[in-house]
Protein backbone atom coordinates (compact mmCIF):
# COMPACT_ATOMS: atom_id res chain seq x y z
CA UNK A 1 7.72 4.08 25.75
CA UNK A 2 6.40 0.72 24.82
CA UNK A 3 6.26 0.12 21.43
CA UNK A 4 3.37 -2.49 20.22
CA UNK A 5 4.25 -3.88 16.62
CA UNK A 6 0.93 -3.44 14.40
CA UNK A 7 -0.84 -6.70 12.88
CA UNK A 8 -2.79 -8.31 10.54
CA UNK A 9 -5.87 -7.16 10.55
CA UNK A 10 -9.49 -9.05 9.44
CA UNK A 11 -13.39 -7.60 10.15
CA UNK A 12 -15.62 -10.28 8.91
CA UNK A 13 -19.22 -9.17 7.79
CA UNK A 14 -21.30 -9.58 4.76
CA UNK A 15 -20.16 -11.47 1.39
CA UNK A 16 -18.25 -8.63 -0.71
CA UNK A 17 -14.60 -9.23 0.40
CA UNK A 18 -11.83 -6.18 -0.07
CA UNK A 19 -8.17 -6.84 0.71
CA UNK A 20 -6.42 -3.84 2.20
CA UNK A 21 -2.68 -3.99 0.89
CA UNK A 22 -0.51 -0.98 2.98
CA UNK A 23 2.90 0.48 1.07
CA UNK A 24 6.65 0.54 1.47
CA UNK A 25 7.68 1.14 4.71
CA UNK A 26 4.14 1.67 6.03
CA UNK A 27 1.98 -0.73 8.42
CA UNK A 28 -1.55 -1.81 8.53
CA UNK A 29 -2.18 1.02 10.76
CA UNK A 30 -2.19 2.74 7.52
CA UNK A 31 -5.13 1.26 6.07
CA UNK A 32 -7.38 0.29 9.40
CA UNK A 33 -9.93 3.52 10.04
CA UNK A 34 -10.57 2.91 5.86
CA UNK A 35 -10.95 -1.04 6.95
CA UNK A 36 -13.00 0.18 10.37
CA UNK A 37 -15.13 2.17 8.05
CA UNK A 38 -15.86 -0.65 5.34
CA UNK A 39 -16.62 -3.04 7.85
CA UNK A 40 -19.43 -0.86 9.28
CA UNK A 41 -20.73 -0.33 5.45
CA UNK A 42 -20.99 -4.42 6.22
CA UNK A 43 -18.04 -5.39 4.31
CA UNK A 44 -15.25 -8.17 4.97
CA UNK A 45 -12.04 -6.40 5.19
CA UNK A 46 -8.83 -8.28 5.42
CA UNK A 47 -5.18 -6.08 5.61
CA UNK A 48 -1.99 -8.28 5.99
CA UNK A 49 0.95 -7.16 7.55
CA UNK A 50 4.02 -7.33 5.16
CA UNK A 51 7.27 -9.19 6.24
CA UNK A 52 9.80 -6.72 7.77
CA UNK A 53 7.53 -3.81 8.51
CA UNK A 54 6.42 -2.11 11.48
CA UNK A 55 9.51 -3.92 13.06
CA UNK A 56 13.18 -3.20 13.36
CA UNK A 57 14.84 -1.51 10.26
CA UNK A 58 17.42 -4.35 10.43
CA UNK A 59 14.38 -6.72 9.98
CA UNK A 60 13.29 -5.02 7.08
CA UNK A 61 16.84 -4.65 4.94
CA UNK A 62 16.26 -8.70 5.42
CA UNK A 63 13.18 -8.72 3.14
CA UNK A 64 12.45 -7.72 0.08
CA UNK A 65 9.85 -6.96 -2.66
CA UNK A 66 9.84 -10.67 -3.27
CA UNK A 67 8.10 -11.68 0.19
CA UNK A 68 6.35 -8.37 0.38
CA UNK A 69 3.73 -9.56 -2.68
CA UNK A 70 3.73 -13.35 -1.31
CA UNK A 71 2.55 -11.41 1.96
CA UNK A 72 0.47 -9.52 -0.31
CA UNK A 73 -0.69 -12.90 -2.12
CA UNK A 74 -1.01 -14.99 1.42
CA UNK A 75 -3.81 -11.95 2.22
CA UNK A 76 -5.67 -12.76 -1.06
CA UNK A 77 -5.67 -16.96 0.13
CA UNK A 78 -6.93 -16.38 3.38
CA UNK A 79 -9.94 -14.55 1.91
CA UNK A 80 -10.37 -17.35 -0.73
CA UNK A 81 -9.65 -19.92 2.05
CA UNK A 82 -12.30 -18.24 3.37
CA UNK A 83 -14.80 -18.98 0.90
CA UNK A 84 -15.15 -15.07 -0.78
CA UNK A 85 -15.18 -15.75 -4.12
CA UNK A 86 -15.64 -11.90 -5.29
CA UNK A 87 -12.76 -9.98 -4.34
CA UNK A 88 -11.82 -6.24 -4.13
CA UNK A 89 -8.30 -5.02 -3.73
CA UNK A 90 -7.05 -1.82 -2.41
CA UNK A 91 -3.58 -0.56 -1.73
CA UNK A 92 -1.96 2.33 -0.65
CA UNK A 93 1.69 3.63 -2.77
CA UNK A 94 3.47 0.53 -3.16
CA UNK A 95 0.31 -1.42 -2.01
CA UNK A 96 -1.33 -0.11 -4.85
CA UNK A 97 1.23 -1.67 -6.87
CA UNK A 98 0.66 -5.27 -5.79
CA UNK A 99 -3.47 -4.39 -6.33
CA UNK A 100 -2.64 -3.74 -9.75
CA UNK A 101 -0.36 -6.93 -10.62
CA UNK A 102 -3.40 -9.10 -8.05
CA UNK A 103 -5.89 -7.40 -11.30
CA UNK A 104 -3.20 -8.72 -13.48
CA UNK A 105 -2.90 -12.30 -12.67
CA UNK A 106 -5.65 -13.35 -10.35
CA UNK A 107 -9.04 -13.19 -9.95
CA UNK A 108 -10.41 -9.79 -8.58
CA UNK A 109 -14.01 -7.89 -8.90
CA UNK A 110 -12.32 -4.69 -8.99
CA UNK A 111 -8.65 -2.80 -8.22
CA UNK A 112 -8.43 0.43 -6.32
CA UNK A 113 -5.11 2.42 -6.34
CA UNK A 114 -4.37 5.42 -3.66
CA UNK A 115 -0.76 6.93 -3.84
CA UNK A 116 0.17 4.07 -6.51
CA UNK A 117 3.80 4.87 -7.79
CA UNK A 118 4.48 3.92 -11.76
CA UNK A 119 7.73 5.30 -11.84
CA UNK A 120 10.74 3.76 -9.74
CA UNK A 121 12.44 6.30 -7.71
CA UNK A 122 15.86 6.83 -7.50
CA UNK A 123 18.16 4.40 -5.01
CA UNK A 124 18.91 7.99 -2.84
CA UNK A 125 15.26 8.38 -2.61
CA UNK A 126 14.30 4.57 -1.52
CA UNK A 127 17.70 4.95 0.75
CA UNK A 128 15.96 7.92 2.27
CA UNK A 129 12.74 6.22 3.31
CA UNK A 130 14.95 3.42 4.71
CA UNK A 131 16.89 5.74 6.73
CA UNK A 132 14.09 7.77 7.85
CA UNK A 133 12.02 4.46 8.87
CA UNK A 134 15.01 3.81 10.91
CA UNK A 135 15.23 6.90 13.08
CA UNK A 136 11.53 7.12 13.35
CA UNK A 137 11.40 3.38 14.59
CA UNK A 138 14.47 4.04 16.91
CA UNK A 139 12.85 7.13 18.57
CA UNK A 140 9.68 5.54 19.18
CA UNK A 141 11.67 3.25 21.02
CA UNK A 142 12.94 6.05 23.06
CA UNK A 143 16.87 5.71 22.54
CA UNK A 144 18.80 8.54 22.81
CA UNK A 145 19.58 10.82 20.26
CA UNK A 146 23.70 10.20 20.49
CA UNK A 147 22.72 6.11 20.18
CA UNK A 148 20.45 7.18 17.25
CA UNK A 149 22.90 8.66 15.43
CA UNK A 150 25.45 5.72 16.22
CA UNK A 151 23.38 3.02 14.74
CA UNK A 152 21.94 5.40 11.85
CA UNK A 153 25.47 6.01 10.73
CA UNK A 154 25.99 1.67 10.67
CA UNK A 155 22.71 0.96 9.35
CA UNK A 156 23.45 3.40 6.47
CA UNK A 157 26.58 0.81 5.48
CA UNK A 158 24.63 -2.25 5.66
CA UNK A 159 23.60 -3.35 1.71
CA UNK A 160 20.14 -2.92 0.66
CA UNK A 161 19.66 -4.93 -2.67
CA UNK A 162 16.31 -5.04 -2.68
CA UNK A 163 15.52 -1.51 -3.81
CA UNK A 164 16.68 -2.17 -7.41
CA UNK A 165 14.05 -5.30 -6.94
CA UNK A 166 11.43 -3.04 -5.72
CA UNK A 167 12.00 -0.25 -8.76
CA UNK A 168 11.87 -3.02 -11.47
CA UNK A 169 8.61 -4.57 -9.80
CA UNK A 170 6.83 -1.23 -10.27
CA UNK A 171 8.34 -0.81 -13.75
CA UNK A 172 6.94 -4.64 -15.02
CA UNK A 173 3.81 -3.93 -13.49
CA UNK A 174 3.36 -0.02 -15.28
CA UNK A 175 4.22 -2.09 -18.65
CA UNK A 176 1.39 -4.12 -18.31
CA UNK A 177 -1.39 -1.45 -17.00
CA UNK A 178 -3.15 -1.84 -20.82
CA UNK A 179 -3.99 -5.22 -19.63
CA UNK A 180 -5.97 -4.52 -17.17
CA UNK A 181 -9.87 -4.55 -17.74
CA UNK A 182 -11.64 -4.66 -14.38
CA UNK A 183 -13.59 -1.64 -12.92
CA UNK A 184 -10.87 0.68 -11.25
CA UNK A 185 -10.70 3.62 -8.87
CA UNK A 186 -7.61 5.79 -8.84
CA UNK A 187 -7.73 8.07 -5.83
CA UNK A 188 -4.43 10.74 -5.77
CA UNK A 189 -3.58 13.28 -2.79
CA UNK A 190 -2.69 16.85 -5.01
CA UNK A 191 -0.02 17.89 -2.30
CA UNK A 192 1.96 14.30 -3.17
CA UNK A 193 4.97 14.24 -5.21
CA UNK A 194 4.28 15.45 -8.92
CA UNK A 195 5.72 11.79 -9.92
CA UNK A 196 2.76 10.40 -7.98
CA UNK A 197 0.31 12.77 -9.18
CA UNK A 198 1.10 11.78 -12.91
CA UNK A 199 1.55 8.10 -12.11
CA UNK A 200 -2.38 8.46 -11.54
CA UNK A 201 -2.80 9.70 -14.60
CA UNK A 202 -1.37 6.86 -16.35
CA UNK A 203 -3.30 4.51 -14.61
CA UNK A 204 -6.76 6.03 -15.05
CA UNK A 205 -5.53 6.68 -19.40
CA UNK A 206 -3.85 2.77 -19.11
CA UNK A 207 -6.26 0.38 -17.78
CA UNK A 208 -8.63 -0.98 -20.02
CA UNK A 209 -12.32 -0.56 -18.91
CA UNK A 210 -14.73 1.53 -19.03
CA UNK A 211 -15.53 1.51 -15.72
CA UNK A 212 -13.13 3.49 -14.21
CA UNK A 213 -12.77 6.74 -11.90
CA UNK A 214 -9.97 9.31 -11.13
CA UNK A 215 -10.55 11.33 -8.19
CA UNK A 216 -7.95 14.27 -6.28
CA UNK A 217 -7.91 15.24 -2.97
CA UNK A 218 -6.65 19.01 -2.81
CA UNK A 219 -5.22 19.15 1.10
CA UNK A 220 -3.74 15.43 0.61
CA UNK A 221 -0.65 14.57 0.67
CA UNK A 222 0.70 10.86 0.08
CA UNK A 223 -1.03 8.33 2.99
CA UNK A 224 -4.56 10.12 1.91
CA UNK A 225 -6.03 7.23 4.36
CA UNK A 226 -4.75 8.88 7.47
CA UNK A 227 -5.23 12.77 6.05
CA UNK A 228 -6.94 15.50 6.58
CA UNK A 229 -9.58 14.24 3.97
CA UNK A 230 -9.63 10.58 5.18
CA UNK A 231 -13.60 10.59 5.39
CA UNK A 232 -13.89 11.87 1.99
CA UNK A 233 -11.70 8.95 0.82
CA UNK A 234 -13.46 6.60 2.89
CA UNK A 235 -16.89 7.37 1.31
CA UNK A 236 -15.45 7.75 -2.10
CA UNK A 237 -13.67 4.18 -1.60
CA UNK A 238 -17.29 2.59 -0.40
CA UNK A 239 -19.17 4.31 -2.97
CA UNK A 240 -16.74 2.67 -5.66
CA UNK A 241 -16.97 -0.76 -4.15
CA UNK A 242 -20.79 -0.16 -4.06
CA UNK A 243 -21.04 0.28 -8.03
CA UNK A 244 -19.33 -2.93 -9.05
């Protein structure tokens, strides 16, 4: 099987600019039917591809949270380079995180947060999504399951510092949610983790403006832009974007 490494992604069309931010271990692929969609509503939708993802897993243990939000930060340049001065930012679980801190410290019309984490899992957790990033990425490249488990078993030795960054870049960023006072849309799958579930919570109670929506999604689980209620997100996202 040939494996084609996902991209950055840009639609241009009208003047309202939204920057598409993907998560942890995801791709752009993760966020392109929503960008498809907000492109035919006649938005400009721009979704940069994070150092170290949708690559090798030996690629990724090379990067870190660090590059991840100057990737994050690069996306927000080239739509300013651009000449969009009104903003919207959108990520998915971990890219949800970087749309907050982008509300935080730069100029955005509004911050939309799907999946957004506020509590740092545990290292065996993080490990996990490593490990199973690995053997997804390895399969897909259609090794056999003996080499699999060969490189799985020296991958799993290989250091991984970056996961304490990544759990204290969530926790600075939930510390400053109260600082926050742009128009916000929290959107939450109610088949996720309950640490994700109440994670929305906090961001909807946090933020302060009273512009603000929390919406669930009862047969979603965490990617809610690739389930079974994608369309219902995608409207729900437009509709948002539409009101500020």
């Amino acid at each position: 099987m040939k494996f084609v490494a996902p991209k950055s992604f840009t639609y241009e069309a009208g003047n309202q600019a939204v920057l598409l931010l993907h998560g942890f271990t995801g791709t752009t692929a993760d966020v392109r039917k929503l960008g498809r969609h907000l492109h035919k509503m006649g938005y400009t939708v721009h979704a940069p591809l994070y150092r170290g993802h949708g690559v090798g897993p030996d690629e990724l243990t090379q990067t870190g949270p660090v590059q991840w939000w100057q990737d994050a930060l690069d996306g927000y340049q080239t739509l300013m380079a651009q000449g969009y001065e009104s903003i919207i930012v959108a990520g998915v679980s971990m890219g949800g995180v970087f749309a907050l801190k982008m509300a935080l410290e730069l100029p955005v019309k509004a911050v939309i947060t799907m999946s957004a984490p506020m509590h740092a899992k545990s290292i065996g957790d993080l490990s996990q999504r490593i490990y199973d990033y690995a053997y997804n990425f390895k399969r897909i490249e259609g090794k056999s399951s003996e080499l699999i488990e060969k490189e799985l078993n020296q991958f799993k030795q290989k250091p991984k510092p970056f996961l304490t960054d990544l759990q204290q870049f969530i926790i600075e960023v939930k510390g400053k949610l109260v600082s926050i006072n742009v128009p916000t849309c929290v959107l939450q799958g109610l088949k996720d983790e309950s640490m994700y579930l109440q994670s929305a919570k906090e961001i909807y109670d946090q933020v302060q403006t009273n512009h603000k929506e929390l919406k669930w999604y009862e047969a979603s689980g965490h990617i809610i832009t690739v389930g079974p209620e994608r369309e219902a997100v995608f409207n729900d996202v437009e509709q948002f974007i539409s009101s500020v």
